[in-house]
Protein backbone atom coordinates (compact mmCIF):
# COMPACT_ATOMS: atom_id res chain seq x y z
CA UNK A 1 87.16 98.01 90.79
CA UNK A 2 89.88 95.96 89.41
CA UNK A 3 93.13 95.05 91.90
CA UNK A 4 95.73 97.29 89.63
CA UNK A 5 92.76 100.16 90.08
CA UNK A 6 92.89 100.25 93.88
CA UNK A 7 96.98 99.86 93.67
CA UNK A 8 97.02 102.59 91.11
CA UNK A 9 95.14 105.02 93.42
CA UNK A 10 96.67 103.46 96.98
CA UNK A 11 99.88 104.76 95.49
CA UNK A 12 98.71 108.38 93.97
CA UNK A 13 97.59 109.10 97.83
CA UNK A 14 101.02 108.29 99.21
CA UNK A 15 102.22 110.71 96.51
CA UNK A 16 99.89 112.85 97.73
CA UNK A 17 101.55 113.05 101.23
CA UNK A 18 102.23 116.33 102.48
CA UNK A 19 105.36 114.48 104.67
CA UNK A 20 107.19 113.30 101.01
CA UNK A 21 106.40 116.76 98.94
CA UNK A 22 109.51 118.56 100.06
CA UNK A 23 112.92 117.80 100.04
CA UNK A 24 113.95 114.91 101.77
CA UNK A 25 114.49 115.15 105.74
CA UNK A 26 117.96 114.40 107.00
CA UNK A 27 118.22 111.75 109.42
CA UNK A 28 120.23 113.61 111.74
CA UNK A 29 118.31 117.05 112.15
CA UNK A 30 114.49 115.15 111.91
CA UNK A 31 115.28 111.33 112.42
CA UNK A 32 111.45 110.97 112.75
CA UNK A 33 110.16 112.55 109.42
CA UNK A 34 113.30 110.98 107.81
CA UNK A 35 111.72 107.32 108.97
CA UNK A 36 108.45 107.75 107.69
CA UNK A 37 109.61 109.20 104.34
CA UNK A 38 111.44 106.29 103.58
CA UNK A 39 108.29 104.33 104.66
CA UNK A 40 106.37 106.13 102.66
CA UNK A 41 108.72 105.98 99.50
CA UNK A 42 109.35 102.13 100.10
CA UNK A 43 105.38 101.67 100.20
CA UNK A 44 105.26 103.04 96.73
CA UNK A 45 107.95 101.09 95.32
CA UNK A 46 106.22 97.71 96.55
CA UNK A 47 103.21 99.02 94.86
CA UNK A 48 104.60 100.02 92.01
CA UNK A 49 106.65 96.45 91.82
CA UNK A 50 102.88 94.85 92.22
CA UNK A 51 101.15 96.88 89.85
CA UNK A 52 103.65 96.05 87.40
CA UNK A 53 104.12 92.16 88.19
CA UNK A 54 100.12 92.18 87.66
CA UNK A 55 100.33 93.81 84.43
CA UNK A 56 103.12 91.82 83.21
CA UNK A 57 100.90 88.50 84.02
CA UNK A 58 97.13 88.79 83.39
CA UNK A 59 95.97 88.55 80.49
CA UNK A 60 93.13 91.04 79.52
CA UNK A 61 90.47 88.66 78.16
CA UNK A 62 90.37 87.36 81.65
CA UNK A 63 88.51 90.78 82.43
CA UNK A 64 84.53 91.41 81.55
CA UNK A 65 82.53 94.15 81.37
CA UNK A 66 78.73 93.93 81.19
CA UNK A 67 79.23 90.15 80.33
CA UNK A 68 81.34 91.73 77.53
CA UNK A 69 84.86 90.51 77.04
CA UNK A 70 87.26 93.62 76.99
């Protein structure tokens, strides 16, 4: 599996979090669930910057398949 694969789906299972799905928590009624929400959203924003730093710089033909260049 290529890098931007395993980033792709590393960041489709912290969308997947049941704690982000609602509205966001307010910091002074659930501090706690507040925290990890904006852990969890600034996960996928680092991922998102990598994934898209990765694309930006490799070039396909780098990539084989089968001994097949893609």
């Amino acid at each position: 599996m290529r890098p931007e694969d395993k980033i792709r789906e590393e960041i489709e299972k912290l969308k997947k979090d049941d704690r982000i799905q609602g509205s966001p928590a307010n910091v002074f009624s659930n501090a706690p669930l507040a925290l990890i929400q904006m852990g969890i959203k600034g996960q996928i924003d680092g991922l998102q910057t990598a994934l898209r730093i990765i694309e930006e710089s490799v070039d396909l033909s780098e990539y084989t398949l089968n001994n097949t260049e893609i």
